[in-house]
Protein backbone atom coordinates (compact mmCIF):
# COMPACT_ATOMS: atom_id res chain seq x y z
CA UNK A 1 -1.65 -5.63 104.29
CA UNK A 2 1.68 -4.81 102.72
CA UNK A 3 3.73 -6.01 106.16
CA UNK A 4 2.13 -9.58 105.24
CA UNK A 5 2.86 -9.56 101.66
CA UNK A 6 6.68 -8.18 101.31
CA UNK A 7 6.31 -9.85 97.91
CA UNK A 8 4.12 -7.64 96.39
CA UNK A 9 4.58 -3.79 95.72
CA UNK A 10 1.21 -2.03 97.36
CA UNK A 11 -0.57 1.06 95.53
CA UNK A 12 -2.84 2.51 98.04
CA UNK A 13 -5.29 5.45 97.03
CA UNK A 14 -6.48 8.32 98.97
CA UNK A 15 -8.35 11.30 98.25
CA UNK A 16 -8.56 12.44 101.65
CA UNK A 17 -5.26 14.04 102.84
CA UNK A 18 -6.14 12.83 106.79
CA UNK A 19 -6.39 9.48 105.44
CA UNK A 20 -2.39 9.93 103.76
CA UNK A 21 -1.67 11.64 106.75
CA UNK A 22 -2.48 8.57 108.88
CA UNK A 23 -0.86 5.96 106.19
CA UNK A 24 2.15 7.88 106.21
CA UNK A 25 2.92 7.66 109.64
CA UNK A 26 1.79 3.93 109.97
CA UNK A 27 4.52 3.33 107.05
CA UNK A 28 6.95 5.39 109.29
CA UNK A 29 6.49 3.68 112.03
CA UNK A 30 6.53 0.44 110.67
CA UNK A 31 9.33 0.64 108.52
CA UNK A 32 7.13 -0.86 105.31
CA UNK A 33 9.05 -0.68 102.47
CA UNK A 34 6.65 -2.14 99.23
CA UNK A 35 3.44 0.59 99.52
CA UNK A 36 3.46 3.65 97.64
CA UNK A 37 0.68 6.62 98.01
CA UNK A 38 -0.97 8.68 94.93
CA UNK A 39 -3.21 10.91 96.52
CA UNK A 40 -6.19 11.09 94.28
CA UNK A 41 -9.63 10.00 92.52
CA UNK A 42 -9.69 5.83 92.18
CA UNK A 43 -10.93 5.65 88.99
CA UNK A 44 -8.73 8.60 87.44
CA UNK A 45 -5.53 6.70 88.85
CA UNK A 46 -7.84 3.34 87.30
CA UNK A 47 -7.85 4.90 83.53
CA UNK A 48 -5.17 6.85 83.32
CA UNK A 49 -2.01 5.65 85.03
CA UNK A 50 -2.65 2.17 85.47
CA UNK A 51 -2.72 -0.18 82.08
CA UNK A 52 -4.41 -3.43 81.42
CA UNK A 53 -3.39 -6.54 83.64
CA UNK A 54 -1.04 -4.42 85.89
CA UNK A 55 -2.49 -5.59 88.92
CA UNK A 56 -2.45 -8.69 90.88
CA UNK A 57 -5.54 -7.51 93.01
CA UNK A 58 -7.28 -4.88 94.08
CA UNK A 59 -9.24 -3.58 96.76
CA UNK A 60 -12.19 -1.77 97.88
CA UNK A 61 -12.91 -1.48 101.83
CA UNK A 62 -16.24 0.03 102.54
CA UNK A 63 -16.78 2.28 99.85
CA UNK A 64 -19.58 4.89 100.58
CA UNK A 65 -22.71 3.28 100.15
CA UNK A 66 -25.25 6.51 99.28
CA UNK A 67 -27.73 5.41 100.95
CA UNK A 68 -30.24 7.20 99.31
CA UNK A 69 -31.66 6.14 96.09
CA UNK A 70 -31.65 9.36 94.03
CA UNK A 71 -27.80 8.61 95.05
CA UNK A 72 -27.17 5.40 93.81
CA UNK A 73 -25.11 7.01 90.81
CA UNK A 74 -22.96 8.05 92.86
CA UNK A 75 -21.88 4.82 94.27
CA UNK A 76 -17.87 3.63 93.12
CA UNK A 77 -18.67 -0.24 92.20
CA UNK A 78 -20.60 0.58 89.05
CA UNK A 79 -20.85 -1.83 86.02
CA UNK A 80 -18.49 0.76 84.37
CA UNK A 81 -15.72 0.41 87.07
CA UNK A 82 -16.05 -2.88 87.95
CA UNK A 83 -15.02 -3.59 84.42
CA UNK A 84 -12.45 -0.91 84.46
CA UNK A 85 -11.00 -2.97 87.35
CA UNK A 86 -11.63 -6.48 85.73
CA UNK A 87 -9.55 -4.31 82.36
CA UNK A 88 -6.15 -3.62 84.91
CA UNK A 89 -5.75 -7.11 86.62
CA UNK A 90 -4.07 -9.66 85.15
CA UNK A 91 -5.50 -13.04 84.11
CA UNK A 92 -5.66 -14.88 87.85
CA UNK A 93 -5.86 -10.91 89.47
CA UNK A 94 -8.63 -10.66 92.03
CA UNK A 95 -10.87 -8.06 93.31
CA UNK A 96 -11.89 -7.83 97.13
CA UNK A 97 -14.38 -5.74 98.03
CA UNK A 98 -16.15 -5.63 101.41
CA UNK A 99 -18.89 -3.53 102.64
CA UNK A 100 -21.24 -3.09 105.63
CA UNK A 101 -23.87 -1.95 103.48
CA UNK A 102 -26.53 -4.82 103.18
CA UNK A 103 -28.43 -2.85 99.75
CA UNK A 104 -25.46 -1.97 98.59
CA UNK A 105 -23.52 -5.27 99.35
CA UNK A 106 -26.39 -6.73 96.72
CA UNK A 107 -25.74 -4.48 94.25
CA UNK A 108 -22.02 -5.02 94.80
CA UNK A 109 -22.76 -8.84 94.16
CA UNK A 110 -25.13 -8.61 91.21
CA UNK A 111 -22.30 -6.01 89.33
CA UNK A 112 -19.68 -8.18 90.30
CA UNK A 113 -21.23 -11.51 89.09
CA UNK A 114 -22.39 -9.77 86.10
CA UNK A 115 -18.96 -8.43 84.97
CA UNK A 116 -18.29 -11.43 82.26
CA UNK A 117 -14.59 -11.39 83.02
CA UNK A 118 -14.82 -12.17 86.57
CA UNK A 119 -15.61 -15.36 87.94
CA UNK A 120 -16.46 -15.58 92.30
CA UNK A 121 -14.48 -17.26 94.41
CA UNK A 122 -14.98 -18.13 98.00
CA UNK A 123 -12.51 -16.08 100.76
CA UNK A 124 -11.06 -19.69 101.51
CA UNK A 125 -10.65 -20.97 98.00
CA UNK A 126 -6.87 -21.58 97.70
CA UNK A 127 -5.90 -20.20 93.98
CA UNK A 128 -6.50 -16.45 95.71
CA UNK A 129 -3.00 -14.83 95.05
CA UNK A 130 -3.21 -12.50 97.66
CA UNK A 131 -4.18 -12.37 101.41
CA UNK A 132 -7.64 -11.67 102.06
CA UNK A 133 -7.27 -10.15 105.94
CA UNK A 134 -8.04 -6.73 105.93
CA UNK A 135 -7.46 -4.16 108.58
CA UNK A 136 -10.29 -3.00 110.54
CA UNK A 137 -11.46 0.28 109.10
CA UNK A 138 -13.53 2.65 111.18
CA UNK A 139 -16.34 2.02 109.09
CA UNK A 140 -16.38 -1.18 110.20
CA UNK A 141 -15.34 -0.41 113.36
CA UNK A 142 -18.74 1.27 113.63
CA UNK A 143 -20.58 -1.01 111.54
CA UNK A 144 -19.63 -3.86 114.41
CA UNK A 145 -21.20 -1.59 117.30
CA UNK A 146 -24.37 -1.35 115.63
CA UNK A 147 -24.49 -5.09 114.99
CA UNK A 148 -24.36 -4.44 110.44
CA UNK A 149 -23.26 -8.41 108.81
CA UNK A 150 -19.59 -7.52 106.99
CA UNK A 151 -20.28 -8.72 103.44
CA UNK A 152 -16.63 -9.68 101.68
CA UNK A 153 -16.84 -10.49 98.03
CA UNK A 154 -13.80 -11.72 96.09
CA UNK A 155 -13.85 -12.00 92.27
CA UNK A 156 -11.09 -13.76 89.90
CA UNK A 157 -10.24 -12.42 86.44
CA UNK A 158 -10.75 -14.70 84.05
């Protein structure tokens, strides 16, 4: 994502140090020059180093669904965070998130919609300021194997 958009300066997120590991050398080897790494919890980075309408997007691949109901809680795309994220983009900002997860991808949907900042948008409507193509993450990978519908939501900040 940050080879196709040289324009924009790329946070990326990790809490797993395998999953740095593997970004690191991908930057290495490609020579990418606009990402930088914190290696940490989303939502601390989200509250405490990030202020409002700092971002121009962001993006959640396949977030862990928990599966389980007495789980739920647990799940990332909250009403809580979703506004937390709505909070640090800018006016025209969006949020992509895509997911495998077909009870999760409507709870994703109904949060999302229900955030009052954010407004839907299509993947192909035209005023999205960023790209939209996403790598192919082993979750989905796996999720393409089994035959699970990718579900890609994209939400504008009002």
């Amino acid at each position: 994502m940050a080879i196709e958009e040289p324009q924009f300066d790329v946070l990326a997120v990790e809490v797993y140090r395998k999953g740095l590991a593997q970004l690191l050398s991908a930057i290495d080897r490609e020579g990418i020059e606009n990402i930088r790494l914190i290696r940490g919890d989303a939502l601390d980075v989200l509250e405490y180093l990030l202020p409002s309408g700092s971002l121009t997007a962001a993006r959640v691949f396949f977030p862990d669904p928990w599966p389980k109901a007495r789980h739920h809680k647990r799940r990332l795309l909250q009403p809580g965070t979703v506004a937390l994220l709505s909070d640090r983009l800018r006016p025209g900002g969006t949020l992509h998130v895509a997911t495998d997860h077909a009870n999760y991808a409507q709870h994703i949907a109904e949060v999302g919609d229900n955030e009052s900042t954010l407004r839907r948008l299509e993947l192909d409507d035209p005023c999205i300021p960023v790209s939209v193509n996403r790598p192919t993450t082993k979750f989905e990978g796996k999720a393409h194997t089994v035959g699970s519908a990718i579900n890609d939501f994209v939400w504008e900040r009002l």
